[in-house]
C-alpha atoms as a PDB file:
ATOM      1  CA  UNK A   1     -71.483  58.289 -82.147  1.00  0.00           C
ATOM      2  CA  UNK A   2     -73.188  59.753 -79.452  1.00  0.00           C
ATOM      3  CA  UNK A   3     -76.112  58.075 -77.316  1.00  0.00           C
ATOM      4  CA  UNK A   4     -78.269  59.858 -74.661  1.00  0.00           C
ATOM      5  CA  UNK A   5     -79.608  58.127 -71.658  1.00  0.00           C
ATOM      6  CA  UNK A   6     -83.100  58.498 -70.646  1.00  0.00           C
ATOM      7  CA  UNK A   7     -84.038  60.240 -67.606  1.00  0.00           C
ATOM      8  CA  UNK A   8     -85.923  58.609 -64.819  1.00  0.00           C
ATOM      9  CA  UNK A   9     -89.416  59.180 -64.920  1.00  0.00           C
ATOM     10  CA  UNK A  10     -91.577  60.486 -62.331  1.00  0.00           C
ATOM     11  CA  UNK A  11     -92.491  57.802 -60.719  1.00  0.00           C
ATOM     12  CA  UNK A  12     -88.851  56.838 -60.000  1.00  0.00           C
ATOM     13  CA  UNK A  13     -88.135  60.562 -58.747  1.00  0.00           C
ATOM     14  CA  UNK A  14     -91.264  60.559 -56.282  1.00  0.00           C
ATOM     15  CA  UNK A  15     -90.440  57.113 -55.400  1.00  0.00           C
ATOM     16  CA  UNK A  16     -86.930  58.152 -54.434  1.00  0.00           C
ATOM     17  CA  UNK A  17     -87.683  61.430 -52.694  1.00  0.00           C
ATOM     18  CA  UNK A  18     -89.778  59.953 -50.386  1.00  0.00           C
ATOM     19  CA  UNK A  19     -87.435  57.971 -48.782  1.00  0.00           C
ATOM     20  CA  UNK A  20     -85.276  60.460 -48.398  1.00  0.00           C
ATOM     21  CA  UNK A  21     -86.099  61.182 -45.124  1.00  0.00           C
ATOM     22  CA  UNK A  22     -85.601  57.744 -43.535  1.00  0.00           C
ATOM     23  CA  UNK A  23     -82.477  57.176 -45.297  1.00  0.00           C
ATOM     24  CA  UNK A  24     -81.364  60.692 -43.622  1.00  0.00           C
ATOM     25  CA  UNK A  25     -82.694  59.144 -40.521  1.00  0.00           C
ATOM     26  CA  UNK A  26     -80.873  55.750 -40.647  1.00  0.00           C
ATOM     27  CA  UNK A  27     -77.644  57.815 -41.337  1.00  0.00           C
ATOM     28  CA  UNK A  28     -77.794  59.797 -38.544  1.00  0.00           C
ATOM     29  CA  UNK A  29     -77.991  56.751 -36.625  1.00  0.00           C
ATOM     30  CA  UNK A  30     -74.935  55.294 -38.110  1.00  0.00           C
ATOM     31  CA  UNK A  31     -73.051  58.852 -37.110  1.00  0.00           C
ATOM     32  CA  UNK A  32     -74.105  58.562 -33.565  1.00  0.00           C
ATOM     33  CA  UNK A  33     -73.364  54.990 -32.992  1.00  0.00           C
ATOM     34  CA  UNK A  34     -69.904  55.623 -34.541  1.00  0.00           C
ATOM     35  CA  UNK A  35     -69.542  58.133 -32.237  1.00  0.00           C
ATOM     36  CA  UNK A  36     -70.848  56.064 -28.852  1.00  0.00           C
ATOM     37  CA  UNK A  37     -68.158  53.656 -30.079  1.00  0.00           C
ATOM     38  CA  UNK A  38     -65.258  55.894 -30.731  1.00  0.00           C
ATOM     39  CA  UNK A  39     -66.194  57.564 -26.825  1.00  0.00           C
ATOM     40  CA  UNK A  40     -65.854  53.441 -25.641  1.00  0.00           C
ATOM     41  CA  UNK A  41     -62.985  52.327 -27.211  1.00  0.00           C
ATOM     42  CA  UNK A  42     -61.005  56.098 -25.641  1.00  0.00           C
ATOM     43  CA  UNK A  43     -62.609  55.047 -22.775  1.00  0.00           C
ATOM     44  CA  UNK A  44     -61.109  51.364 -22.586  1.00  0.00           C
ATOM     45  CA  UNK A  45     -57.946  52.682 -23.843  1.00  0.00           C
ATOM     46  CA  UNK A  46     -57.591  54.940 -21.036  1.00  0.00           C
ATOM     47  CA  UNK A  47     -58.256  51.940 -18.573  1.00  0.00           C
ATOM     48  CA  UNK A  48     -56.358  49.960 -20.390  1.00  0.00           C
ATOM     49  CA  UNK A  49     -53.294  52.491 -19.134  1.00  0.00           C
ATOM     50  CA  UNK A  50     -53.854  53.423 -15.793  1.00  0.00           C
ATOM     51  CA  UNK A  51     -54.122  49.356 -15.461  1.00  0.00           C
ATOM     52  CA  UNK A  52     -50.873  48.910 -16.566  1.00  0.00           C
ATOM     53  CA  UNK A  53     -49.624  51.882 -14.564  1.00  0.00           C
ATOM     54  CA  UNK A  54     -51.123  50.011 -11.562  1.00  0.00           C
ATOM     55  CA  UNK A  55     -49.514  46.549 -12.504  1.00  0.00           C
ATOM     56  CA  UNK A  56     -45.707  47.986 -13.214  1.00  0.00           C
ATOM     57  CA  UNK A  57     -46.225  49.979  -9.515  1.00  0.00           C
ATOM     58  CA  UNK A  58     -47.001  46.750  -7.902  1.00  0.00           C
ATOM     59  CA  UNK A  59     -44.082  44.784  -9.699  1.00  0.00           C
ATOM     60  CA  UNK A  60     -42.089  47.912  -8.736  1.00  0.00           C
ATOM     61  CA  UNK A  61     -43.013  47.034  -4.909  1.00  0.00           C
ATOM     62  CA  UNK A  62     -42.803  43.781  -4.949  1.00  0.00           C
ATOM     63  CA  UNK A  63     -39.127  44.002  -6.811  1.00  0.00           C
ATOM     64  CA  UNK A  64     -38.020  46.597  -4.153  1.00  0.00           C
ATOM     65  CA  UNK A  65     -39.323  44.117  -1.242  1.00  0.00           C
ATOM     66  CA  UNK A  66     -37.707  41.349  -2.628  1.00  0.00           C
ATOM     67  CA  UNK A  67     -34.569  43.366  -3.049  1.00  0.00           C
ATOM     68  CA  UNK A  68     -34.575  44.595   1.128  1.00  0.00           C
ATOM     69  CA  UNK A  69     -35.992  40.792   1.989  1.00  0.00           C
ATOM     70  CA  UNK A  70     -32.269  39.725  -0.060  1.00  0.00           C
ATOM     71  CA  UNK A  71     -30.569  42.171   1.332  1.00  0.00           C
ATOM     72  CA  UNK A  72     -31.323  41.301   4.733  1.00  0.00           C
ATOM     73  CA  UNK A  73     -31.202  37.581   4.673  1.00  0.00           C
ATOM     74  CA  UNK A  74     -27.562  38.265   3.165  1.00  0.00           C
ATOM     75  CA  UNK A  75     -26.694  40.303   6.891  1.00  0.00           C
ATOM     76  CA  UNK A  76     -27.642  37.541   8.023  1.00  0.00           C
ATOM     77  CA  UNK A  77     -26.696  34.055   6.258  1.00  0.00           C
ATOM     78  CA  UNK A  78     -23.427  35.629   4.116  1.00  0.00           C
ATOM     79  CA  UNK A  79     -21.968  38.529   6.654  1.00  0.00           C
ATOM     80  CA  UNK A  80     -19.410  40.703   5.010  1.00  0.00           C
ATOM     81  CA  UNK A  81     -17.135  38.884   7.103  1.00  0.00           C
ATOM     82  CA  UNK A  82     -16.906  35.135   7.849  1.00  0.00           C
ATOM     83  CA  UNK A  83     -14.371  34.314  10.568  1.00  0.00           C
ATOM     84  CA  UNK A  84     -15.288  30.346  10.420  1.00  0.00           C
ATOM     85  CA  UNK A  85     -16.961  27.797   8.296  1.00  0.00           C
ATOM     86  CA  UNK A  86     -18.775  24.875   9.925  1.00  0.00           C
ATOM     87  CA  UNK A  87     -19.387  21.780   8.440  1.00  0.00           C
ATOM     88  CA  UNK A  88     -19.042  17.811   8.589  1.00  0.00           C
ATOM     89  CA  UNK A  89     -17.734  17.206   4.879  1.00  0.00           C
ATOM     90  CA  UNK A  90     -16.128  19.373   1.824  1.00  0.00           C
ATOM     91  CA  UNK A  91     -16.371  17.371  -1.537  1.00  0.00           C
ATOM     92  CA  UNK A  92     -14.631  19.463  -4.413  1.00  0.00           C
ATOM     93  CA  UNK A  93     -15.744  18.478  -7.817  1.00  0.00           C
ATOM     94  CA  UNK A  94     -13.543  19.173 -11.485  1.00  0.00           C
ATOM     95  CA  UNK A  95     -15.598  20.336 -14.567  1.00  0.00           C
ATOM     96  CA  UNK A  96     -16.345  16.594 -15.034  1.00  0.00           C
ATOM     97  CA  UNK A  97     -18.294  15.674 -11.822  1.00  0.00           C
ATOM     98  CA  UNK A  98     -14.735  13.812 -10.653  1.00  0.00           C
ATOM     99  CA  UNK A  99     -14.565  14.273  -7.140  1.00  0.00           C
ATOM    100  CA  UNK A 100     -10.813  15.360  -6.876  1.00  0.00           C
ATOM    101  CA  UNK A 101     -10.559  16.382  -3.022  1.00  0.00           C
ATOM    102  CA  UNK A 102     -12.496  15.027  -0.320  1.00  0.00           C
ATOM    103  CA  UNK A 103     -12.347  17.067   3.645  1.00  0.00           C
ATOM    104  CA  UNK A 104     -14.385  15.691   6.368  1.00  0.00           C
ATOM    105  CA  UNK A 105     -14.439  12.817   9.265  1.00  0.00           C
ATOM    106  CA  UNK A 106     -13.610   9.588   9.506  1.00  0.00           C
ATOM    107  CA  UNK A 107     -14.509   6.311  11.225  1.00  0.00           C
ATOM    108  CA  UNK A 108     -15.059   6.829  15.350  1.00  0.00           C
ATOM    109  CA  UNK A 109     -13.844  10.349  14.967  1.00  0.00           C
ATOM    110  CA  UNK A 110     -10.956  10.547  12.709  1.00  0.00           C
ATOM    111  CA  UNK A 111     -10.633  13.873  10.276  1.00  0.00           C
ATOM    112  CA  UNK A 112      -8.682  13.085   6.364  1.00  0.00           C
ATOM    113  CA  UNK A 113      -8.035  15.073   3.722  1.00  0.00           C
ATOM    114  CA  UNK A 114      -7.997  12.980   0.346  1.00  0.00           C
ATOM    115  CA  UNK A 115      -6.722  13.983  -3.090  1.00  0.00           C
ATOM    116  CA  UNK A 116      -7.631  11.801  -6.317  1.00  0.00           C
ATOM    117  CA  UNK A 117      -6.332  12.234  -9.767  1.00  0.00           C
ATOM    118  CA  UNK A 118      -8.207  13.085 -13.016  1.00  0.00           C
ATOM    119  CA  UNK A 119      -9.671   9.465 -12.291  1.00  0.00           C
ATOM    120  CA  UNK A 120     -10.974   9.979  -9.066  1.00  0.00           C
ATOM    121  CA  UNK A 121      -8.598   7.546  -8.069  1.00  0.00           C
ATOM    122  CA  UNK A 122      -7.388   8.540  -4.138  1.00  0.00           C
ATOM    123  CA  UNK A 123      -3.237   9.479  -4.640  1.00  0.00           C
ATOM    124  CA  UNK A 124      -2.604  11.307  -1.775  1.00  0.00           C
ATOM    125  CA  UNK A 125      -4.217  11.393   1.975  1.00  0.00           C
ATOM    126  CA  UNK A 126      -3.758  13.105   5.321  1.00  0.00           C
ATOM    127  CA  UNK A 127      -5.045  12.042   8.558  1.00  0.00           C
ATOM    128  CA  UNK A 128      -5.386  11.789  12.220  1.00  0.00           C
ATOM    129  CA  UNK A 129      -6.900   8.494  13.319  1.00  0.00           C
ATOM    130  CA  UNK A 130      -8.935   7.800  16.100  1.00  0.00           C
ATOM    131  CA  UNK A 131      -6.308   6.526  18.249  1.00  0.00           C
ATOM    132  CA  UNK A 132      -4.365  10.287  17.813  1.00  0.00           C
ATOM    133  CA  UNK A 133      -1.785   9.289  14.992  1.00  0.00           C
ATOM    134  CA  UNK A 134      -1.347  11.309  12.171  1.00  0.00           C
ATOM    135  CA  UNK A 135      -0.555  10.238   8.866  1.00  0.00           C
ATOM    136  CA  UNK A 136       0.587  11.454   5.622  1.00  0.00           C
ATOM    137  CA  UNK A 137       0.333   8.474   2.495  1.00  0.00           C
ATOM    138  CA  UNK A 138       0.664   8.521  -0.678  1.00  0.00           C
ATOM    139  CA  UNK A 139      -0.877   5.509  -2.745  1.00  0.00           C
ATOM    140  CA  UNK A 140      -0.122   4.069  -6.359  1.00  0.00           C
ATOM    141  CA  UNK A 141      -2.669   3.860  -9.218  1.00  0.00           C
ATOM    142  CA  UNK A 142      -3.694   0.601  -7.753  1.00  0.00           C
ATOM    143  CA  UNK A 143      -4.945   2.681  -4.322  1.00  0.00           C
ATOM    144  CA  UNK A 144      -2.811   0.768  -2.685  1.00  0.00           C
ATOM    145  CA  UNK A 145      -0.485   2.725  -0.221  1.00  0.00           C
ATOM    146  CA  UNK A 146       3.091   2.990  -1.278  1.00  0.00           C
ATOM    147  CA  UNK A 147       4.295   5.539   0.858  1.00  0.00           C
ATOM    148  CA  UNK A 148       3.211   5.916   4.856  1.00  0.00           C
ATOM    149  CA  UNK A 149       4.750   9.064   6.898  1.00  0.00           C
ATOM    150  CA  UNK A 150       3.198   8.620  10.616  1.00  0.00           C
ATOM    151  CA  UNK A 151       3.583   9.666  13.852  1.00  0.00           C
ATOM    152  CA  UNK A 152       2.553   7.192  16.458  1.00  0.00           C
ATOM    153  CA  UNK A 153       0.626   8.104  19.562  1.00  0.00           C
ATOM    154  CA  UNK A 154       3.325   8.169  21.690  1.00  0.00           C
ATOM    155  CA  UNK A 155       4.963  10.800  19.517  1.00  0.00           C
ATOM    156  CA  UNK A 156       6.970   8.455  17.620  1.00  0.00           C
ATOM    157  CA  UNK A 157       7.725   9.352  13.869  1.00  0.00           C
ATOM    158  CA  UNK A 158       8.098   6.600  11.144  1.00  0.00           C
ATOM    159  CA  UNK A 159       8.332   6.459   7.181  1.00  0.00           C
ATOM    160  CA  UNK A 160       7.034   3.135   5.506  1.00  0.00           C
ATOM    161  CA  UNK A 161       7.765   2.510   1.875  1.00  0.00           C
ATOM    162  CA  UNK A 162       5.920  -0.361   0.395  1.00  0.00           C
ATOM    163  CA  UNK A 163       5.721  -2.657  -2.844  1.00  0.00           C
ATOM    164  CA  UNK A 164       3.236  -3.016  -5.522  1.00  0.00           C
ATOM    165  CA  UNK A 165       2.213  -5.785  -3.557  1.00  0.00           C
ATOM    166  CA  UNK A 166       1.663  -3.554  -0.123  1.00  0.00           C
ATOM    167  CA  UNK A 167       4.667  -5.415   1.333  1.00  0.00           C
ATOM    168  CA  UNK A 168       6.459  -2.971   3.808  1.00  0.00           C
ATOM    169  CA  UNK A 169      10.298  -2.985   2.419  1.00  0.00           C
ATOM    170  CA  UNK A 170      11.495  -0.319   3.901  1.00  0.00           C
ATOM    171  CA  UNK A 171      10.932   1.066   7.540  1.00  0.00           C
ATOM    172  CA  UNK A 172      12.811   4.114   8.864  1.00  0.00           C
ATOM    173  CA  UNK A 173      11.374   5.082  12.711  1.00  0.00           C
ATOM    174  CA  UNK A 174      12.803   6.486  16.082  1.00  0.00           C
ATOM    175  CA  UNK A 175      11.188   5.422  19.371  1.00  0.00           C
ATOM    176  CA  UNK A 176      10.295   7.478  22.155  1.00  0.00           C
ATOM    177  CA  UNK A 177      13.855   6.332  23.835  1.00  0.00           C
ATOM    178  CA  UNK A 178      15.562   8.198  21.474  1.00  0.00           C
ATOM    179  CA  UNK A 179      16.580   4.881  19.547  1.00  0.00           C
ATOM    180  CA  UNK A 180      16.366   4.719  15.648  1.00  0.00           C
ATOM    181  CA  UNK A 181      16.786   2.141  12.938  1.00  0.00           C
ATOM    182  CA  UNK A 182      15.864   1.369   9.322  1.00  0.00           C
ATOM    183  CA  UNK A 183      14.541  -2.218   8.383  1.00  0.00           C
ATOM    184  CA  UNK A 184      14.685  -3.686   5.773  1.00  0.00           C
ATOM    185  CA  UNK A 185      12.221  -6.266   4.009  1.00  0.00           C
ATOM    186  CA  UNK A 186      12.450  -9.218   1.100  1.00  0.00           C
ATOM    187  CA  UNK A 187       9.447  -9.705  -0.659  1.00  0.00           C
ATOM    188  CA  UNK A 188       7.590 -11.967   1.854  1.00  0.00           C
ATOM    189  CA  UNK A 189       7.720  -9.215   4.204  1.00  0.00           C
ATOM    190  CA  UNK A 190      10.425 -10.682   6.149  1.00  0.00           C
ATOM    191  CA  UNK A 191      13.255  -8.438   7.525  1.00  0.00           C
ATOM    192  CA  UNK A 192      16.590  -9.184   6.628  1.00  0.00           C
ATOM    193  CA  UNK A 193      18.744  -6.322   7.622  1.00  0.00           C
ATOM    194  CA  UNK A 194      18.273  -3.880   9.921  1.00  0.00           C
ATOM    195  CA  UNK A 195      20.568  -0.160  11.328  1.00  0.00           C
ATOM    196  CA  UNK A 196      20.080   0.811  14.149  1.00  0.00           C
ATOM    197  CA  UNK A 197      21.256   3.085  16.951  1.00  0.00           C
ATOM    198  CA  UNK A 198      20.889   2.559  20.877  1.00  0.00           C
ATOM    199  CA  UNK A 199      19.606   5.667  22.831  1.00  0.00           C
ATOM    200  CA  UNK A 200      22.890   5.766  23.482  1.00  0.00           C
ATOM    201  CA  UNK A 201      23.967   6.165  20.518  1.00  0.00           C
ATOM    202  CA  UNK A 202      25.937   3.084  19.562  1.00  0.00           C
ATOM    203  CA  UNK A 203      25.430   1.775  16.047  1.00  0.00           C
ATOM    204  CA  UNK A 204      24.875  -1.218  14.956  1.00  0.00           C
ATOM    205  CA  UNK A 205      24.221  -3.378  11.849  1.00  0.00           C
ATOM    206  CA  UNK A 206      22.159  -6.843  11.880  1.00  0.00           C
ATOM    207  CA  UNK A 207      22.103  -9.471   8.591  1.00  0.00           C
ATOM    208  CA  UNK A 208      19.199 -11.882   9.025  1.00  0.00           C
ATOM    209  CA  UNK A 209      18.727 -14.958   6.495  1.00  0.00           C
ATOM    210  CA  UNK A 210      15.493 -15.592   4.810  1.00  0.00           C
ATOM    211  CA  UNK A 211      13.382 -16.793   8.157  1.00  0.00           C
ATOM    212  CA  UNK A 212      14.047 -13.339   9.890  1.00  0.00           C
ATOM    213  CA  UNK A 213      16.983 -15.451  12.052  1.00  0.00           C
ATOM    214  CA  UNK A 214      19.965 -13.152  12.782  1.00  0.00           C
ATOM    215  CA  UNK A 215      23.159 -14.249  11.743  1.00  0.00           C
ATOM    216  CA  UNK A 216      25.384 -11.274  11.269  1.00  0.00           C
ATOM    217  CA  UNK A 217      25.802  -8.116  13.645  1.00  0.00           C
ATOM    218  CA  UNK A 218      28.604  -5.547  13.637  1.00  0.00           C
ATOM    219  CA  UNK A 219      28.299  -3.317  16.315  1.00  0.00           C
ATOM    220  CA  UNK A 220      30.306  -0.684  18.691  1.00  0.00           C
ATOM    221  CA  UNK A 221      29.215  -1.239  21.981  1.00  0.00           C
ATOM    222  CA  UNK A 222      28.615   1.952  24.252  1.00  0.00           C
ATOM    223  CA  UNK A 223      32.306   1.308  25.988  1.00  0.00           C
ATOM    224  CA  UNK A 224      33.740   1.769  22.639  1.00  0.00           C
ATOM    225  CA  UNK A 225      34.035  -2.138  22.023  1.00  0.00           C
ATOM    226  CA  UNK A 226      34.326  -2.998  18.467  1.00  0.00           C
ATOM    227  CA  UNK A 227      31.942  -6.113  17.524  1.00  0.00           C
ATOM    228  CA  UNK A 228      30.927  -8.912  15.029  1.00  0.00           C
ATOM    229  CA  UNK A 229      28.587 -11.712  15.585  1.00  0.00           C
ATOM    230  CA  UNK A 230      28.399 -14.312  13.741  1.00  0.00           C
ATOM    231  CA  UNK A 231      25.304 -16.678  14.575  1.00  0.00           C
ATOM    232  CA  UNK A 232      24.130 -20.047  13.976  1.00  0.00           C
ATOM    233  CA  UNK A 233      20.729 -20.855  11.774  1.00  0.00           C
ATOM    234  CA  UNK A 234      19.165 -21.329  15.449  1.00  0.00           C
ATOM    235  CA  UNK A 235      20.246 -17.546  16.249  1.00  0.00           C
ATOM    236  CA  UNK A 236      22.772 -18.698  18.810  1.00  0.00           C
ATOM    237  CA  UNK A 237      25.993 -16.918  18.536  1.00  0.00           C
ATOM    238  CA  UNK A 238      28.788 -18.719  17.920  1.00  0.00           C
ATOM    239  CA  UNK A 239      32.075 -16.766  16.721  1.00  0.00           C
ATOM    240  CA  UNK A 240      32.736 -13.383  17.790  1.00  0.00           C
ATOM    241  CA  UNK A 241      35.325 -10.729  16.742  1.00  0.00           C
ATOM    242  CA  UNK A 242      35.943  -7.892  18.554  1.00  0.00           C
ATOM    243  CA  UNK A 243      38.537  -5.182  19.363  1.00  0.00           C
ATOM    244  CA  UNK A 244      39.247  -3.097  22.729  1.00  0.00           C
ATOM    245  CA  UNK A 245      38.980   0.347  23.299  1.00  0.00           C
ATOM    246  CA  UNK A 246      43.411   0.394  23.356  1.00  0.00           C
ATOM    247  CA  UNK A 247      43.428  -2.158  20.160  1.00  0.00           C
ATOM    248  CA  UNK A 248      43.755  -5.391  21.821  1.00  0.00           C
ATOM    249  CA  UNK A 249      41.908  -7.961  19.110  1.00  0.00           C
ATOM    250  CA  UNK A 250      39.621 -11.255  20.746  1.00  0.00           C
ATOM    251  CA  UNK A 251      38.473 -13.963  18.869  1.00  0.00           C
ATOM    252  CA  UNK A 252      35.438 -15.876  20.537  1.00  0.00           C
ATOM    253  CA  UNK A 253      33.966 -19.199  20.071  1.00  0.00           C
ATOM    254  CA  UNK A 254      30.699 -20.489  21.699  1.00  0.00           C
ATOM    255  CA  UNK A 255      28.745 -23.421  21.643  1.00  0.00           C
ATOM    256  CA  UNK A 256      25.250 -24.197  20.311  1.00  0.00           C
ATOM    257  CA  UNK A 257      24.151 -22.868  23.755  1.00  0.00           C
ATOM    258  CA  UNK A 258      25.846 -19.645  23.403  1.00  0.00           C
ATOM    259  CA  UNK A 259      28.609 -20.116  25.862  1.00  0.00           C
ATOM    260  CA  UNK A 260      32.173 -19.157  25.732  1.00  0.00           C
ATOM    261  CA  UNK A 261      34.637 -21.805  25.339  1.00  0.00           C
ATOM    262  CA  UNK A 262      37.694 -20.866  23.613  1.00  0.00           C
ATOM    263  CA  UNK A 263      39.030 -17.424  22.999  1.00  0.00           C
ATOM    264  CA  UNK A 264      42.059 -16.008  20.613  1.00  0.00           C
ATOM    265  CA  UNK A 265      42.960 -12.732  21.808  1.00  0.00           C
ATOM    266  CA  UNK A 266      46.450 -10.240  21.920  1.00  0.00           C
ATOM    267  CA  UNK A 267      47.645  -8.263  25.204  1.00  0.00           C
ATOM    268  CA  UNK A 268      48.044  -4.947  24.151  1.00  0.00           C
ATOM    269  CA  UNK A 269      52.193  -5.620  24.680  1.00  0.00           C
ATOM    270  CA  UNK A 270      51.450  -8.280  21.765  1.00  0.00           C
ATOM    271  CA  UNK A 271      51.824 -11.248  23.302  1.00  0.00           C
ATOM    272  CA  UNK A 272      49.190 -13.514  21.956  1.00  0.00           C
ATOM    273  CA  UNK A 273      47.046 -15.777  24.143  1.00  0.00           C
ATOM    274  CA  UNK A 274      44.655 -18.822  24.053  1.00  0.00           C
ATOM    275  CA  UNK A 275      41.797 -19.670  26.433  1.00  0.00           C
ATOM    276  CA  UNK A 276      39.764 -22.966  26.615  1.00  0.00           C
ATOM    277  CA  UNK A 277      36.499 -22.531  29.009  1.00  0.00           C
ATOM    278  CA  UNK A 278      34.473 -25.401  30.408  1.00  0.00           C
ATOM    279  CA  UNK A 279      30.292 -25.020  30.142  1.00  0.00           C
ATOM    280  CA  UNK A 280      30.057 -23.132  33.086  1.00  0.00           C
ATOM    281  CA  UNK A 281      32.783 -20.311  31.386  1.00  0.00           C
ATOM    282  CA  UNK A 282      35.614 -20.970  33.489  1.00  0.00           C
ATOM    283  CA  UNK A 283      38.971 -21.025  32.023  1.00  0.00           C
ATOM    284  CA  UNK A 284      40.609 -24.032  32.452  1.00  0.00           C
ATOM    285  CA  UNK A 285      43.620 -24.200  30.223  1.00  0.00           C
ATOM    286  CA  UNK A 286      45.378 -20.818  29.136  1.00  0.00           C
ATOM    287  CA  UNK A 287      48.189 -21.249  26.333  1.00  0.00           C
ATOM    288  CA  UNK A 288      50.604 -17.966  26.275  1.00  0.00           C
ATOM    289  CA  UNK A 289      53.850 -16.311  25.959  1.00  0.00           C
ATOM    290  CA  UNK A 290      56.129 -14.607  28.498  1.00  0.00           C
ATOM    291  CA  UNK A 291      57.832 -11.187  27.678  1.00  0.00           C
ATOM    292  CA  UNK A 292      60.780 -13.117  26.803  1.00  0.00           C
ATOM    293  CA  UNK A 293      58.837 -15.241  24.612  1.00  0.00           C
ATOM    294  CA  UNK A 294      58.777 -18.604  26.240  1.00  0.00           C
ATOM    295  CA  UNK A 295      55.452 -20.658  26.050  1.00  0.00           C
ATOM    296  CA  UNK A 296      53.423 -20.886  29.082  1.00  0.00           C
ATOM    297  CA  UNK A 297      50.668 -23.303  29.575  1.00  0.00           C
ATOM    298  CA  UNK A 298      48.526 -22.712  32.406  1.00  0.00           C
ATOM    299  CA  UNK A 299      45.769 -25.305  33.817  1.00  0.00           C
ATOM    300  CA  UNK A 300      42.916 -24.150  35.997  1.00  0.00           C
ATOM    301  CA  UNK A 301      40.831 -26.500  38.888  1.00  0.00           C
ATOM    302  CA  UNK A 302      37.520 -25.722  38.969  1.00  0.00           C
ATOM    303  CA  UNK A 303      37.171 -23.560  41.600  1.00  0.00           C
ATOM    304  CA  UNK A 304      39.957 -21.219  39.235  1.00  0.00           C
ATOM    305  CA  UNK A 305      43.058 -22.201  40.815  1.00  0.00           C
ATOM    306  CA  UNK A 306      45.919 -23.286  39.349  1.00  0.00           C
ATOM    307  CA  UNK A 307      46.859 -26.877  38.950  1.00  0.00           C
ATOM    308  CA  UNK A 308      49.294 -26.839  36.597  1.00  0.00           C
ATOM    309  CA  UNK A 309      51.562 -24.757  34.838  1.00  0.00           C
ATOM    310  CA  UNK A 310      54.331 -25.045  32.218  1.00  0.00           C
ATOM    311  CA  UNK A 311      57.405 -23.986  32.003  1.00  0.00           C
END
């Protein structure tokens, strides 16, 4: 079913035809201000640009200044070369922070190198002390040093080996005579035995008991004397042994003063002899045997002549 609409009536149609005009008016408006706006915002837009034209130029610059500034401070700090490194100190660090090696000076002057384990405890250590030694030692975990390789001032060399409770028990050195030995220590630090060889090169071998008293020594003495000492708890010697160059054996006994008063001995043609000494070490009596093998017993004044003699 079909309805019609009215039309407007005339009022309505004048009503709307004349304003007309100003809405024409107001539209036009609209259009040009769209327009101003549009021109604006291309305007801006193109600023907009050439500003950040202008910014990346000076970034450029500054980028390229700060490239030649590098460049020339590197000519200059870091050469392509470096023939030396100055400094007081190296400390070398492990992915940790531990310091592990430590370069640099010591007290008054000294230079060390020092090496630490994973703990940063020092293990190992070179150095030249003040006083011109130089040292190589290598400590235990309690940094305490167990091993010492030096050489002295005077150009001496030694080698120190020491116990967990820094005691030096073993010493092995050679003086500037030429003369060596190795000493050896008990636990209180006292040295009980020592080797050792003269700068002319005899050897020789010395036992001391717990106080650091000799009371053995074997030796061969630079005239090719055979030798053993045996001492007293004073250190005096009191029996010695001994053999000649051509084989002939002597048997010594001294006194508490270390003088010579009897002696056991063998010529070299075998026949044996006894000799009592007074306490100045004169013989006085000699008991021997002739060639033929008949006893002789000799007595002797004291100014060495002979008083008396048998058969």
């Amino acid at each position: 079913m079909r309805i019609d609409r009215p039309g407007p009536t005339p009022e309505t149609l004048h009503a709307w035809l004349s304003a007309a005009p100003a809405r024409v008016t107001d539209l036009r408006k609209a259009l040009r201000e769209r327009d101003r706006l549009g021109q604006e915002l291309s305007r801006i837009r193109r600023d907009v640009r050439r500003l950040k034209a202008v910014c990346w130029g000076v970034v450029g610059l500054l980028g390229l200044v700060a490239l030649l500034s590098a460049l020339a401070a590197s000519r200059v700090f870091l050469p392509a070369e470096v023939d030396e490194i100055r400094a007081r100190r190296f400390i070398v660090v492990d992915d940790r922070g531990t310091t592990r090696v430590q370069l640099g000076l010591l007290g008054e002057e000294g230079a060390g190198l020092e090496l630490a384990d994973s703990r940063g405890v020092g293990r190992a250590a070179i150095a030249v002390r003040p006083d011109g030694a130089a040292a190589i030692e290598m400590l235990g975990e309690e940094r305490h040093p167990r091993v010492t390789l030096e050489v002295l001032p005077d150009g001496s060399p030694r080698l120190e080996l020491r116990g967990p409770d820094e005691m030096s028990t073993v010493t092995v050195g050679v003086r500037r005579d030429g003369a060596a030995h190795v000493l050896l220590a008990d636990h209180h630090g006292q040295h009980r035995s020592a080797l050792t060889i003269t700068p002319g090169g005899s050897p020789g071998l010395t036992l001391n008991d717990e106080t650091g008293t000799p009371r053995l020594g074997l030796t061969v003495a630079p005239d090719d004397w055979s030798e053993m000492d045996l001492y007293d708890r004073a250190g005096a010697l009191r029996l010695g042994l001994s053999v000649s160059p051509h084989g002939a054996p002597v048997i010594g006994f001294d006194d508490n003063a270390g003088r010579r008063r009897m002696l056991i001995g063998l010529f070299l043609d075998g026949k044996p002899t006894l000799d009592f000494f007074d306490q100045r070490g004169v013989a006085r009596l000699l008991m021997t045997l002739r060639a033929t093998g008949t006893p002789r017993l000799i007595a002797v004044g004291r100014k060495s002549q002979i008083i008396w003699e048998v058969p």
